[in-house]
PDB file of N, CA and C in Angstrom:
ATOM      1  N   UNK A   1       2.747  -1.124  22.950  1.00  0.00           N
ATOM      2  CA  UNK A   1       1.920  -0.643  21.847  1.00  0.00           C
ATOM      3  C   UNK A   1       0.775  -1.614  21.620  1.00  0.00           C
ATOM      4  N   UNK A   2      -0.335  -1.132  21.438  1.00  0.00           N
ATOM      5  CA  UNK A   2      -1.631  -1.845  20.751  1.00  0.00           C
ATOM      6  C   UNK A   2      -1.040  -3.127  20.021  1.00  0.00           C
ATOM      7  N   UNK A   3      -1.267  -4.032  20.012  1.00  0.00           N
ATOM      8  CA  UNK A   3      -1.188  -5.140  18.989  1.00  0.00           C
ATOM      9  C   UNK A   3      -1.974  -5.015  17.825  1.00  0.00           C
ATOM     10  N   UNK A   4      -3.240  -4.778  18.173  1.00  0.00           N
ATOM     11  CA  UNK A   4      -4.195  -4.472  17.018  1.00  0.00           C
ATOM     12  C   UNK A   4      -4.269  -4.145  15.610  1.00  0.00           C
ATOM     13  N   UNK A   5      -4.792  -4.171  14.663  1.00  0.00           N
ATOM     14  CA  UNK A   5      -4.464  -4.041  13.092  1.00  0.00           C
ATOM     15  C   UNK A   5      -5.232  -2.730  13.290  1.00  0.00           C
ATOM     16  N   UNK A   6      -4.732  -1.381  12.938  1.00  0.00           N
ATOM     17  CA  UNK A   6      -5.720  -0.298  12.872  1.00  0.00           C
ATOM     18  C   UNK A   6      -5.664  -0.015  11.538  1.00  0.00           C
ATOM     19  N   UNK A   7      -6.642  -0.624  10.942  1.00  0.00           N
ATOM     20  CA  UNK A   7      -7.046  -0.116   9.411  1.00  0.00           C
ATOM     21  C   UNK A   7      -6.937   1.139   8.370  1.00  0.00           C
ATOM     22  N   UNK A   8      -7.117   1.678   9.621  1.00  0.00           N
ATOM     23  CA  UNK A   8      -7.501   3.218   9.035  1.00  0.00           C
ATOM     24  C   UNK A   8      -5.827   4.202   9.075  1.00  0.00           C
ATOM     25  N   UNK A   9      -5.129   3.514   9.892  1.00  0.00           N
ATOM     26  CA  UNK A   9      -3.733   4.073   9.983  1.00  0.00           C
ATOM     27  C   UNK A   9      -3.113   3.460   8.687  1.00  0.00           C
ATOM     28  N   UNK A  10      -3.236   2.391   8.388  1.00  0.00           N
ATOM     29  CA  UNK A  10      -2.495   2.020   7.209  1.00  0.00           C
ATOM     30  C   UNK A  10      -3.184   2.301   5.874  1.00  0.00           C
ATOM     31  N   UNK A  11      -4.405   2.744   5.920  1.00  0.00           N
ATOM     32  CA  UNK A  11      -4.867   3.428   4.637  1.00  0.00           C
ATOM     33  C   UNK A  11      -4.633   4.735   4.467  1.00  0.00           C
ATOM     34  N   UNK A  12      -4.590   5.878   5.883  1.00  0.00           N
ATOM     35  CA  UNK A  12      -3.902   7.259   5.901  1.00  0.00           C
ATOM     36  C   UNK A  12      -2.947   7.270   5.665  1.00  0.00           C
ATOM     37  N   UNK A  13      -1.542   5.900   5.853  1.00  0.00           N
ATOM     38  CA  UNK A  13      -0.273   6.396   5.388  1.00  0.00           C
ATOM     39  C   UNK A  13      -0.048   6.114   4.058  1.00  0.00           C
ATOM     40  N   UNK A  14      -0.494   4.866   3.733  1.00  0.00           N
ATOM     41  CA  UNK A  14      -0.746   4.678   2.576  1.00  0.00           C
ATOM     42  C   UNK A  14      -0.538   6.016   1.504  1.00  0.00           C
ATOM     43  N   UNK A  15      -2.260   6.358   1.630  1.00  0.00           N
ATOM     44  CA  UNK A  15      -2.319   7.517   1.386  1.00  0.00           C
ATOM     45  C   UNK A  15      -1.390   9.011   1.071  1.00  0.00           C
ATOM     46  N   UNK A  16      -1.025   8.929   2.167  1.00  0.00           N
ATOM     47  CA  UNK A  16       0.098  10.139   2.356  1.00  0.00           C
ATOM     48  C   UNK A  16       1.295  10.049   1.894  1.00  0.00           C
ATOM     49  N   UNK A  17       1.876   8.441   1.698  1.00  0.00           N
ATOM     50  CA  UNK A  17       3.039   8.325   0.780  1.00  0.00           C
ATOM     51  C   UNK A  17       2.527   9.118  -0.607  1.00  0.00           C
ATOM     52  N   UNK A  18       0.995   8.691  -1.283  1.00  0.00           N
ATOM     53  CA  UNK A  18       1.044   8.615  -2.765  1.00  0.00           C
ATOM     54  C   UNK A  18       0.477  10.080  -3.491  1.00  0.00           C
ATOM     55  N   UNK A  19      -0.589  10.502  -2.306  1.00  0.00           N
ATOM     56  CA  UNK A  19      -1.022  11.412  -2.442  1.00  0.00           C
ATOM     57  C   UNK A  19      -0.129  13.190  -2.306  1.00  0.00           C
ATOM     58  N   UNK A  20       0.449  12.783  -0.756  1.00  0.00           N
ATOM     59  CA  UNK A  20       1.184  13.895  -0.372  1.00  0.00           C
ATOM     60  C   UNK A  20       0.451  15.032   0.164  1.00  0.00           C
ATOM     61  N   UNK A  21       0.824  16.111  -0.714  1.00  0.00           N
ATOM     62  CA  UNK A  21       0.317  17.298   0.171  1.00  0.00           C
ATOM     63  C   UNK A  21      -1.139  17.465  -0.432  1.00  0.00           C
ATOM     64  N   UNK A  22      -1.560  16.519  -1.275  1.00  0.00           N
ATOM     65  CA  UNK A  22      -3.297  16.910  -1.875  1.00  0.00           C
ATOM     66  C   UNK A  22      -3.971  15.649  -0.832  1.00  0.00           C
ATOM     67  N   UNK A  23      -3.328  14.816   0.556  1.00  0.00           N
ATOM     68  CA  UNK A  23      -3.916  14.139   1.290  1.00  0.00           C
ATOM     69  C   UNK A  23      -5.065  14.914   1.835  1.00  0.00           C
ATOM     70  N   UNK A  24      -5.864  14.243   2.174  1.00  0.00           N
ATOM     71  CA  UNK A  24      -7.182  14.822   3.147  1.00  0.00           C
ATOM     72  C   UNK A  24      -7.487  13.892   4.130  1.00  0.00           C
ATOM     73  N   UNK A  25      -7.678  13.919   5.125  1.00  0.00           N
ATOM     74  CA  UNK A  25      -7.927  12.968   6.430  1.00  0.00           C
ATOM     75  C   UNK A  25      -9.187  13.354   6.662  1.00  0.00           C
ATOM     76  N   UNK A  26      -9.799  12.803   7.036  1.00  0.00           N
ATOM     77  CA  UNK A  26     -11.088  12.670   8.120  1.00  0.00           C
ATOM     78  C   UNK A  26     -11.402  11.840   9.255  1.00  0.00           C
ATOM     79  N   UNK A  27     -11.663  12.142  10.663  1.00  0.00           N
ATOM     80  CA  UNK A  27     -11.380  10.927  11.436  1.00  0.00           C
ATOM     81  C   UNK A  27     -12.821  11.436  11.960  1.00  0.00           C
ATOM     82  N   UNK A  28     -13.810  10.526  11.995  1.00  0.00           N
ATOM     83  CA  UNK A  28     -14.852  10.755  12.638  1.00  0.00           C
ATOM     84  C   UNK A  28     -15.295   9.855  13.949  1.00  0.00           C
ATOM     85  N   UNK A  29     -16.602   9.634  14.262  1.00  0.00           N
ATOM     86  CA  UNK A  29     -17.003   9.093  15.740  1.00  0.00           C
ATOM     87  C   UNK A  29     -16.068   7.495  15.169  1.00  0.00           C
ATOM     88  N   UNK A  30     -15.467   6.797  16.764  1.00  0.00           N
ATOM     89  CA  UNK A  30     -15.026   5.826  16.584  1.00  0.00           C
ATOM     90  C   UNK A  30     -14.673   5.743  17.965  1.00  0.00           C
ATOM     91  N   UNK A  31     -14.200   4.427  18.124  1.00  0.00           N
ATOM     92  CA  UNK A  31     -13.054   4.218  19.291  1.00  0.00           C
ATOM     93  C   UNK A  31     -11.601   4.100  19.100  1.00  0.00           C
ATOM     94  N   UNK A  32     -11.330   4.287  20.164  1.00  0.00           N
ATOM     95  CA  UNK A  32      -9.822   3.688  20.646  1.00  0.00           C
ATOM     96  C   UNK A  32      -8.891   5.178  20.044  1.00  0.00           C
ATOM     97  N   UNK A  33      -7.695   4.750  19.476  1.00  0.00           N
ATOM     98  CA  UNK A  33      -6.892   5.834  18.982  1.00  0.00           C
ATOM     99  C   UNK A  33      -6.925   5.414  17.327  1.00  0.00           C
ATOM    100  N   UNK A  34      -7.640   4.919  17.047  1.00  0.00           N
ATOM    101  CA  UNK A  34      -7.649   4.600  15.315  1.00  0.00           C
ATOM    102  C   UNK A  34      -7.168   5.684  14.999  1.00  0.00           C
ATOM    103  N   UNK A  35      -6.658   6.013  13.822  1.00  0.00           N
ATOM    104  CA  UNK A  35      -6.289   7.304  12.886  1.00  0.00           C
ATOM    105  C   UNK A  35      -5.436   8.147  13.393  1.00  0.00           C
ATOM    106  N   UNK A  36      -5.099   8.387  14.468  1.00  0.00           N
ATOM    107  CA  UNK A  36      -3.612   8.887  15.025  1.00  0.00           C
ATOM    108  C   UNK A  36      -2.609   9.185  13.860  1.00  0.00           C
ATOM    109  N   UNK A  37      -1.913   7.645  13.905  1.00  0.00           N
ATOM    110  CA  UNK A  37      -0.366   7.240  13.145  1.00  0.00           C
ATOM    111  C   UNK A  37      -0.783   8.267  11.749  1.00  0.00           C
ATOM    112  N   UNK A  38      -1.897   7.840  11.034  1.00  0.00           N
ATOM    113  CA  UNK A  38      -2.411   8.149   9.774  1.00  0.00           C
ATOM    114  C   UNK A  38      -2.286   9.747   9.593  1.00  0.00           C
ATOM    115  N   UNK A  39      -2.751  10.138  10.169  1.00  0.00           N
ATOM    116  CA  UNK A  39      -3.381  11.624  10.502  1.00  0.00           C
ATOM    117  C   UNK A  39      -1.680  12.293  10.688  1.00  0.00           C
ATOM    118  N   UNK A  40      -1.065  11.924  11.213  1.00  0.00           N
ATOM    119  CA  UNK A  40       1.003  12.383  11.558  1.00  0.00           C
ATOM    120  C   UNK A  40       1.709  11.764  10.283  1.00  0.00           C
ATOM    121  N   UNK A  41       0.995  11.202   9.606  1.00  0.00           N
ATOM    122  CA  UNK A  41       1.842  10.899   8.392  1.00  0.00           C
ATOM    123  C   UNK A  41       0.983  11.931   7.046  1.00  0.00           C
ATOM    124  N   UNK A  42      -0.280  11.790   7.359  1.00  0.00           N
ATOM    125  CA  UNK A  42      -0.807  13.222   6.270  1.00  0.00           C
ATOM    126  C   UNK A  42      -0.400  14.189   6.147  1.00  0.00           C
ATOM    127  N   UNK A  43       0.015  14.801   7.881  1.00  0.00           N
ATOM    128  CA  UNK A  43       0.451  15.886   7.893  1.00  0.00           C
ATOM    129  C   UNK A  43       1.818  16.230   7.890  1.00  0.00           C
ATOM    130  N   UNK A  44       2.705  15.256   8.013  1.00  0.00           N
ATOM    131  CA  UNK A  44       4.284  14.929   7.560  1.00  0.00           C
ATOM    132  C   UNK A  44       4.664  14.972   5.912  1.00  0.00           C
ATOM    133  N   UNK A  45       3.429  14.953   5.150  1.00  0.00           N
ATOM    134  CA  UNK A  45       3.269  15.178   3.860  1.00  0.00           C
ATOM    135  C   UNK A  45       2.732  16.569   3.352  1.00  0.00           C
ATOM    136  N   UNK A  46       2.070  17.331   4.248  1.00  0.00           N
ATOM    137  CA  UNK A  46       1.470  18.649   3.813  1.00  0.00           C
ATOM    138  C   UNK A  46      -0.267  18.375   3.743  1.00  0.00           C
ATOM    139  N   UNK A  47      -0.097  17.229   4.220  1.00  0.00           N
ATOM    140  CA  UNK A  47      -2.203  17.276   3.846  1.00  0.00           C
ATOM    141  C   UNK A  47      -2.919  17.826   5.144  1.00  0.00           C
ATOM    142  N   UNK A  48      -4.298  18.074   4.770  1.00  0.00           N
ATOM    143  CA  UNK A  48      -5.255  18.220   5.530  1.00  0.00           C
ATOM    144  C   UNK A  48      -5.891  17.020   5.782  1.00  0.00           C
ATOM    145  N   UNK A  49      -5.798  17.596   7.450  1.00  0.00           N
ATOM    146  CA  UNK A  49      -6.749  16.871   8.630  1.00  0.00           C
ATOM    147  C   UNK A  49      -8.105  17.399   8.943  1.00  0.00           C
ATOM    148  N   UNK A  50      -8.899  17.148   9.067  1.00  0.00           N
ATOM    149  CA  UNK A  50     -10.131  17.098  10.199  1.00  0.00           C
ATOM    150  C   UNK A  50     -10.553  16.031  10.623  1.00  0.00           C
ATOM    151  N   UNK A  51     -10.946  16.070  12.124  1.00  0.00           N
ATOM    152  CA  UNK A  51     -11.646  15.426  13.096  1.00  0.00           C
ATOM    153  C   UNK A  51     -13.150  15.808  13.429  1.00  0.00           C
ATOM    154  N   UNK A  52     -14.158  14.932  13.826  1.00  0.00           N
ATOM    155  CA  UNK A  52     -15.441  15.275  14.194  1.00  0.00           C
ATOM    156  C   UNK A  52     -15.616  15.956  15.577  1.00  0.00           C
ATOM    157  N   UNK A  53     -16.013  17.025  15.515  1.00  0.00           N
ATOM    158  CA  UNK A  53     -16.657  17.612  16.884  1.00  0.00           C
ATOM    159  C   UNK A  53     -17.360  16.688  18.084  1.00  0.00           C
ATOM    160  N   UNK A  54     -17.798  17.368  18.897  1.00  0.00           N
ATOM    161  CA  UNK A  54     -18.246  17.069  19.744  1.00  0.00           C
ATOM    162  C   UNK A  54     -19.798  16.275  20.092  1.00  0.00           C
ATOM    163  N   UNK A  55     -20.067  16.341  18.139  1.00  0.00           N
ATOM    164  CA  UNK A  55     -21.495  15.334  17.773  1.00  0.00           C
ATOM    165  C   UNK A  55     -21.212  14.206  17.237  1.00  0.00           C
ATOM    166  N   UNK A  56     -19.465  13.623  17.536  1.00  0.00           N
ATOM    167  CA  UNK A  56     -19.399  12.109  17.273  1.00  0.00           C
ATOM    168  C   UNK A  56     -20.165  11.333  18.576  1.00  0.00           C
ATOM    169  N   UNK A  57     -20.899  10.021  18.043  1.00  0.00           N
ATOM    170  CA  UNK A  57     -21.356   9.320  18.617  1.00  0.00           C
ATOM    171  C   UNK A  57     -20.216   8.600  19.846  1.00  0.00           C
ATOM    172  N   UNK A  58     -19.288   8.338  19.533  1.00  0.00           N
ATOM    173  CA  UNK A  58     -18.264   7.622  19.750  1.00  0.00           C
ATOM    174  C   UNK A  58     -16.957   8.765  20.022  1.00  0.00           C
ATOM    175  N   UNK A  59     -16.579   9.101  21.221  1.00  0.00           N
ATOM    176  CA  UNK A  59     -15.684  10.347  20.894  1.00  0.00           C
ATOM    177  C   UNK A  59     -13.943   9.556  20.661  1.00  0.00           C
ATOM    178  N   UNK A  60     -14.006   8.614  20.646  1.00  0.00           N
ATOM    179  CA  UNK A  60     -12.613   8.112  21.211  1.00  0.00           C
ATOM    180  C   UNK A  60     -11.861   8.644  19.888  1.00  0.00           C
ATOM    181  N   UNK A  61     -11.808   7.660  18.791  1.00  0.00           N
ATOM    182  CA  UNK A  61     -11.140   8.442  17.590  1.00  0.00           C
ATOM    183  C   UNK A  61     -11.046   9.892  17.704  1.00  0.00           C
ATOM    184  N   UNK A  62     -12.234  10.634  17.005  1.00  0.00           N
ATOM    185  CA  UNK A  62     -11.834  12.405  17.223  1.00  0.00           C
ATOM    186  C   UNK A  62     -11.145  12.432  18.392  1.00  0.00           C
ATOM    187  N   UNK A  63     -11.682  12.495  19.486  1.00  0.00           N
ATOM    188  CA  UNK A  63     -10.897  12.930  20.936  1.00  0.00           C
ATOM    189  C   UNK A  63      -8.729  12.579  20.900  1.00  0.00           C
ATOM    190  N   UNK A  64      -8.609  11.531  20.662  1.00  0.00           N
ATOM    191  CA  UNK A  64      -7.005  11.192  20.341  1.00  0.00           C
ATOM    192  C   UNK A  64      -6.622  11.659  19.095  1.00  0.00           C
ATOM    193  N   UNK A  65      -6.964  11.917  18.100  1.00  0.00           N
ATOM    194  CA  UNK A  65      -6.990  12.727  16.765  1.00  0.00           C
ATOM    195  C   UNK A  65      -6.735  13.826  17.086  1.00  0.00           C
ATOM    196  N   UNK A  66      -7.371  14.988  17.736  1.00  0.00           N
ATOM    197  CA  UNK A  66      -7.286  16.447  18.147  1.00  0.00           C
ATOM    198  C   UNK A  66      -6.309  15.626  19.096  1.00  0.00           C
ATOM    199  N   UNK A  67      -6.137  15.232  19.798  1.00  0.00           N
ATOM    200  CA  UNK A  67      -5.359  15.879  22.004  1.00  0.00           C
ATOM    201  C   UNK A  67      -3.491  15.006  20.771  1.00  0.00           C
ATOM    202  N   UNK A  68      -3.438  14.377  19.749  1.00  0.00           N
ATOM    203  CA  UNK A  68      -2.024  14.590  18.805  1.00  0.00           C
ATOM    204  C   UNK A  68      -1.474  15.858  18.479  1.00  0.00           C
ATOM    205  N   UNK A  69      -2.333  16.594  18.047  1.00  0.00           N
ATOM    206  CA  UNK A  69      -2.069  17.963  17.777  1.00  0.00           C
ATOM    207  C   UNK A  69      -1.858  17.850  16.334  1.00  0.00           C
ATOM    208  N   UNK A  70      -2.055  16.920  15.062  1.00  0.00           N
ATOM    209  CA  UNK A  70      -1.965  16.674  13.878  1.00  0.00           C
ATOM    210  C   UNK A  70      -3.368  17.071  13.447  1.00  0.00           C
ATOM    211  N   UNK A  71      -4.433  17.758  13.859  1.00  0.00           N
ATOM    212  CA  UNK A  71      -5.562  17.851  13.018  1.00  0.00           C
ATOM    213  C   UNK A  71      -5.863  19.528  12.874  1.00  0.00           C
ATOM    214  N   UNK A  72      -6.126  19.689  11.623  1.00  0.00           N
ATOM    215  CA  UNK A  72      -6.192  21.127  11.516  1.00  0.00           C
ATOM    216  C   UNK A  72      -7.844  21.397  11.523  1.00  0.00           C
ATOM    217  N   UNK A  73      -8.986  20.934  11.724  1.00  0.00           N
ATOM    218  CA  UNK A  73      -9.987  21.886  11.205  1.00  0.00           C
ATOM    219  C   UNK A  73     -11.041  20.574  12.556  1.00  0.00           C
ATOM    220  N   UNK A  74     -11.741  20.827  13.508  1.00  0.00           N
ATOM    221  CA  UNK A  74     -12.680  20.084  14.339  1.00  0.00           C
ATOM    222  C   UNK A  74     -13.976  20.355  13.962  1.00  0.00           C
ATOM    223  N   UNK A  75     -14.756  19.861  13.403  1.00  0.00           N
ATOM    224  CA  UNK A  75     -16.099  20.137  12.641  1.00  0.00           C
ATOM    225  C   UNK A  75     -17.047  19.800  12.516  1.00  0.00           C
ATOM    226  N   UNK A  76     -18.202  19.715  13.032  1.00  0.00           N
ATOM    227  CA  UNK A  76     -19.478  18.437  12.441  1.00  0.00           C
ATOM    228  C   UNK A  76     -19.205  18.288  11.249  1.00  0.00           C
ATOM    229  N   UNK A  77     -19.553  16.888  11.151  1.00  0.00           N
ATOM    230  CA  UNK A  77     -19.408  16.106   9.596  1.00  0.00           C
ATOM    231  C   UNK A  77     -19.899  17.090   8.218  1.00  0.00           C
ATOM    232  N   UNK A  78     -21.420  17.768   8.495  1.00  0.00           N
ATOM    233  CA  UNK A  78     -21.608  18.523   7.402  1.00  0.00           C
ATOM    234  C   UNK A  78     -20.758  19.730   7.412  1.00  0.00           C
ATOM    235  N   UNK A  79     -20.127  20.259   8.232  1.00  0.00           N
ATOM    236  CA  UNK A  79     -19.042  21.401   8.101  1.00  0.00           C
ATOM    237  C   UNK A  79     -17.912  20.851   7.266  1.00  0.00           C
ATOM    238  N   UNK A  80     -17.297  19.577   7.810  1.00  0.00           N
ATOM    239  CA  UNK A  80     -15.705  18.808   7.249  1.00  0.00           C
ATOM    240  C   UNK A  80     -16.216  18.298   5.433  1.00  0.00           C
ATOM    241  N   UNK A  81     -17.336  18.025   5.523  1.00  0.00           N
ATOM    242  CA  UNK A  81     -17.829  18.406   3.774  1.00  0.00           C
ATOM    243  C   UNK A  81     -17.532  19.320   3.302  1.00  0.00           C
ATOM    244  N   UNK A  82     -17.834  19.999   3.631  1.00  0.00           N
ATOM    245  CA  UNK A  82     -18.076  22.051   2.942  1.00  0.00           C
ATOM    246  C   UNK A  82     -16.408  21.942   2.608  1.00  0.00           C
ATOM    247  N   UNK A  83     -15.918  21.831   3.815  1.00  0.00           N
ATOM    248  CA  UNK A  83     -14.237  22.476   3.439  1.00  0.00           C
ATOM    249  C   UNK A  83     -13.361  21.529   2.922  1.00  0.00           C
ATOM    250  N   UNK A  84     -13.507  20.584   2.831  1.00  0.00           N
ATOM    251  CA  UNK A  84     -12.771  19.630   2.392  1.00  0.00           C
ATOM    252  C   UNK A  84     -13.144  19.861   0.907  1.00  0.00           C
ATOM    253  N   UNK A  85     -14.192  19.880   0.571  1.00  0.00           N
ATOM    254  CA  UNK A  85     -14.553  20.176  -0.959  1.00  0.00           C
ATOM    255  C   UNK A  85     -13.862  21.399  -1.116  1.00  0.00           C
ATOM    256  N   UNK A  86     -14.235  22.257  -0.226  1.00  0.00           N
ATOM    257  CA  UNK A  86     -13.597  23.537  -0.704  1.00  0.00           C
ATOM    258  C   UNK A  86     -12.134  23.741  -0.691  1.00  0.00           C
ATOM    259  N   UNK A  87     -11.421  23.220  -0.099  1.00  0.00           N
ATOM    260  CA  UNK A  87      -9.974  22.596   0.126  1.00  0.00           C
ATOM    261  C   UNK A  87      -9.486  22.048  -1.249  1.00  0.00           C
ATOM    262  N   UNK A  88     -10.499  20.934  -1.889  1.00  0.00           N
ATOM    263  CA  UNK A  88      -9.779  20.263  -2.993  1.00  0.00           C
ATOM    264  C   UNK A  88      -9.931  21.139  -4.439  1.00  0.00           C
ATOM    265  N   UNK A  89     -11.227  21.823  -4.127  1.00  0.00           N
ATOM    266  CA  UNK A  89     -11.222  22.892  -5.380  1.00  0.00           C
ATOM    267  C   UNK A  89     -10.496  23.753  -5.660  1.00  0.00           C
ATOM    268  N   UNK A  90      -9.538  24.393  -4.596  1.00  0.00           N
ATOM    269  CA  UNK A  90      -8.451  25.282  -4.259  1.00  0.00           C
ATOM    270  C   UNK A  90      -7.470  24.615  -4.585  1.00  0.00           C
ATOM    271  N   UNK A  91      -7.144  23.331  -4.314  1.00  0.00           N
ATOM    272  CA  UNK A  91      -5.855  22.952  -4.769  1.00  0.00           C
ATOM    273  C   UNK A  91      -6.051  22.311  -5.797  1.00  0.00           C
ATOM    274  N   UNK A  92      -6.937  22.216  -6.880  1.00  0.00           N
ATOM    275  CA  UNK A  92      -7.274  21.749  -8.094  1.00  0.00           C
ATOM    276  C   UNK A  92      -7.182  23.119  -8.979  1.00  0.00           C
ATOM    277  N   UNK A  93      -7.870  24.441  -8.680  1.00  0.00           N
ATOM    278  CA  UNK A  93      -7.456  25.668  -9.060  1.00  0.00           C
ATOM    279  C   UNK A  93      -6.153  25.791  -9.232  1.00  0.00           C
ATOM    280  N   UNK A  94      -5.027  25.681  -8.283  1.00  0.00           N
ATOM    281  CA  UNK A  94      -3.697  25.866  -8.082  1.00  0.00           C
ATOM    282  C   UNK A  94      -2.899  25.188  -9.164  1.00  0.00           C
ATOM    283  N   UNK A  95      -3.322  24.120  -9.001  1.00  0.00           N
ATOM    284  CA  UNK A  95      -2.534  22.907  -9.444  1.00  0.00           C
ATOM    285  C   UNK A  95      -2.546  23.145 -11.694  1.00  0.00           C
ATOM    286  N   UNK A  96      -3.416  23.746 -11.627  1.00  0.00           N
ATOM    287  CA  UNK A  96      -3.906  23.983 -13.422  1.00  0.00           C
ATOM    288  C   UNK A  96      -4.011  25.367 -13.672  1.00  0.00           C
ATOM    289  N   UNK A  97      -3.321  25.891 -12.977  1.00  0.00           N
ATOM    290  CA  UNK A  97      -3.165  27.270 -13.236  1.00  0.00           C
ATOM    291  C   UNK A  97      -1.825  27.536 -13.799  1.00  0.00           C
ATOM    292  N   UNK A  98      -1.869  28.861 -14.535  1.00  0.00           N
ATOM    293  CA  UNK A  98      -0.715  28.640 -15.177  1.00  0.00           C
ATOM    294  C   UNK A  98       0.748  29.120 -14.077  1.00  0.00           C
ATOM    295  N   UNK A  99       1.767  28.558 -14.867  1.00  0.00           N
ATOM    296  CA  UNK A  99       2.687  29.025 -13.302  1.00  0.00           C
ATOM    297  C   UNK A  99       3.057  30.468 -13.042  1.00  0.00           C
ATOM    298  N   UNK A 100       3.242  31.151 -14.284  1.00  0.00           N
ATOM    299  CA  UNK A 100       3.461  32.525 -13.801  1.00  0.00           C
ATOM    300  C   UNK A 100       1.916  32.979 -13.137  1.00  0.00           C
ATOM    301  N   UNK A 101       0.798  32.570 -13.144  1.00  0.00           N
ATOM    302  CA  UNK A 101       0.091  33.224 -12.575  1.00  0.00           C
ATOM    303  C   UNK A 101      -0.592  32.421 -11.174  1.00  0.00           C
ATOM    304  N   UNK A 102       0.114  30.898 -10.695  1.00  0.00           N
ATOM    305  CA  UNK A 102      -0.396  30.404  -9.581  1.00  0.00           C
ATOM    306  C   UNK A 102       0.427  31.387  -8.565  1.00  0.00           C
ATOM    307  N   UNK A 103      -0.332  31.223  -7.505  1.00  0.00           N
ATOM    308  CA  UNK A 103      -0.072  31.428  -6.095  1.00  0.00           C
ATOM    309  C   UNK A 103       0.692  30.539  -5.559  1.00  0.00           C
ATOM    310  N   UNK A 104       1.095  30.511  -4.291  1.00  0.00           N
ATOM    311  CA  UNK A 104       1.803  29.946  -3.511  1.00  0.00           C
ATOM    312  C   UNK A 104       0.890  29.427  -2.393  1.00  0.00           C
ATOM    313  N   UNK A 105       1.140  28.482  -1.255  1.00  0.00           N
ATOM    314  CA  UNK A 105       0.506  27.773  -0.609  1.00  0.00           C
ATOM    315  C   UNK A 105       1.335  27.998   0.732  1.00  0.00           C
ATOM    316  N   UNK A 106       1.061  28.664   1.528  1.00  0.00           N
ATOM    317  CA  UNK A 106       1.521  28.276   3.206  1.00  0.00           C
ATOM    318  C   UNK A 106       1.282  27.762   3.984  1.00  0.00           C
ATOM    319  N   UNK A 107       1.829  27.390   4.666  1.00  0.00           N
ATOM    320  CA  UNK A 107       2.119  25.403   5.623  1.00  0.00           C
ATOM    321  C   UNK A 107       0.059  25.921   6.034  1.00  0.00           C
ATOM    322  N   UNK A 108      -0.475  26.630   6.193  1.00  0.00           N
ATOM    323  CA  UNK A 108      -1.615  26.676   6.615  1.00  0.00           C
ATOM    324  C   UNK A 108      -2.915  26.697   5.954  1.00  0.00           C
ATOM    325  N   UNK A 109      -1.894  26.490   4.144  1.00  0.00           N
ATOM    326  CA  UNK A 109      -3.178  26.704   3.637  1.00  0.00           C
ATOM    327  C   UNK A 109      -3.809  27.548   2.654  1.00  0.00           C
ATOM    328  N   UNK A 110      -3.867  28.964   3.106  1.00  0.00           N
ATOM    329  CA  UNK A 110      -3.907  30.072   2.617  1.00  0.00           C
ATOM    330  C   UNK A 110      -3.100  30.666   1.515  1.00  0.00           C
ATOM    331  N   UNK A 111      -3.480  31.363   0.470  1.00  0.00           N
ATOM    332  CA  UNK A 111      -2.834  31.656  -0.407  1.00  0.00           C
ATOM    333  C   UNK A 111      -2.102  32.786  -0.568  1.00  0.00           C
ATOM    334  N   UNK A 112      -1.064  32.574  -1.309  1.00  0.00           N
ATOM    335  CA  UNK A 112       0.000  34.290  -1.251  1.00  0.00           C
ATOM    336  C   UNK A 112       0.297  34.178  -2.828  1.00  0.00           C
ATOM    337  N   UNK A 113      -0.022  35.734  -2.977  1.00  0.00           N
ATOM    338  CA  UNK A 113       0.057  35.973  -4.616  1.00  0.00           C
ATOM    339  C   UNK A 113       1.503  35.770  -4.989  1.00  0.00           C
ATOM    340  N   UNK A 114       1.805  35.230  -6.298  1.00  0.00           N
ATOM    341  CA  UNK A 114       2.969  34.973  -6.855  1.00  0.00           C
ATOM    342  C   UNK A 114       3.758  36.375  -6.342  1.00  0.00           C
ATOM    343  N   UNK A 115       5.073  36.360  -6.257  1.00  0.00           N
ATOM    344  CA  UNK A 115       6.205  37.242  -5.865  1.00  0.00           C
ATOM    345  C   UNK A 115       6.429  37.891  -7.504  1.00  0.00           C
TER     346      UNK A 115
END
């Protein structure tokens, strides 16, 4: 294994202990396998992933990020804005809604009207 201190893995798990399923990842241009570990512990919690497309400067991060199979959404940076906002407004909707009238949440995301 890497010896290396990967920063960004211990701030994603971090993360994903405290946050849970309202985690959000982003792994953009970088090297090496940074954000891996991080990114399998977000999603071991219920959070959302994205990785940068194919307009990272640096593909190494995104590239080992996606080929884990832990990232749900591959995006140019101004796309992983849009939805990530739109992601947290949805689960900020959810979350303060009243309970007989919230929805439900499936492993993908998407919403299903109360039963």
């Amino acid at each position: 294994k890497d010896a290396r201190t990967h920063v960004i893995d211990h701030f994603l798990t971090a993360l994903a202990h405290v946050a849970q399923n309202r985690a959000i990842a982003v792994i953009l241009s970088g090297t090496a396998s940074d954000g891996v570990a991080g990114i399998k512990a977000i999603k071991a919690e219920g959070g959302i992933t994205f990785a940068q497309d194919d307009t990272a400067r640096f593909q190494g991060m995104p590239k080992n990020a996606i080929e884990s199979g832990f990232v749900d959404f591959v995006l140019p940076p101004y796309r992983i804005a849009a939805t990530s906002a739109n992601s947290w407004m949805k689960w900020t909707t959810l979350r303060y809604a009243p309970a007989t009238t919230r929805p439900t949440l499936t492993s993908r995301g998407s919403h299903q009207p109360p039963a």
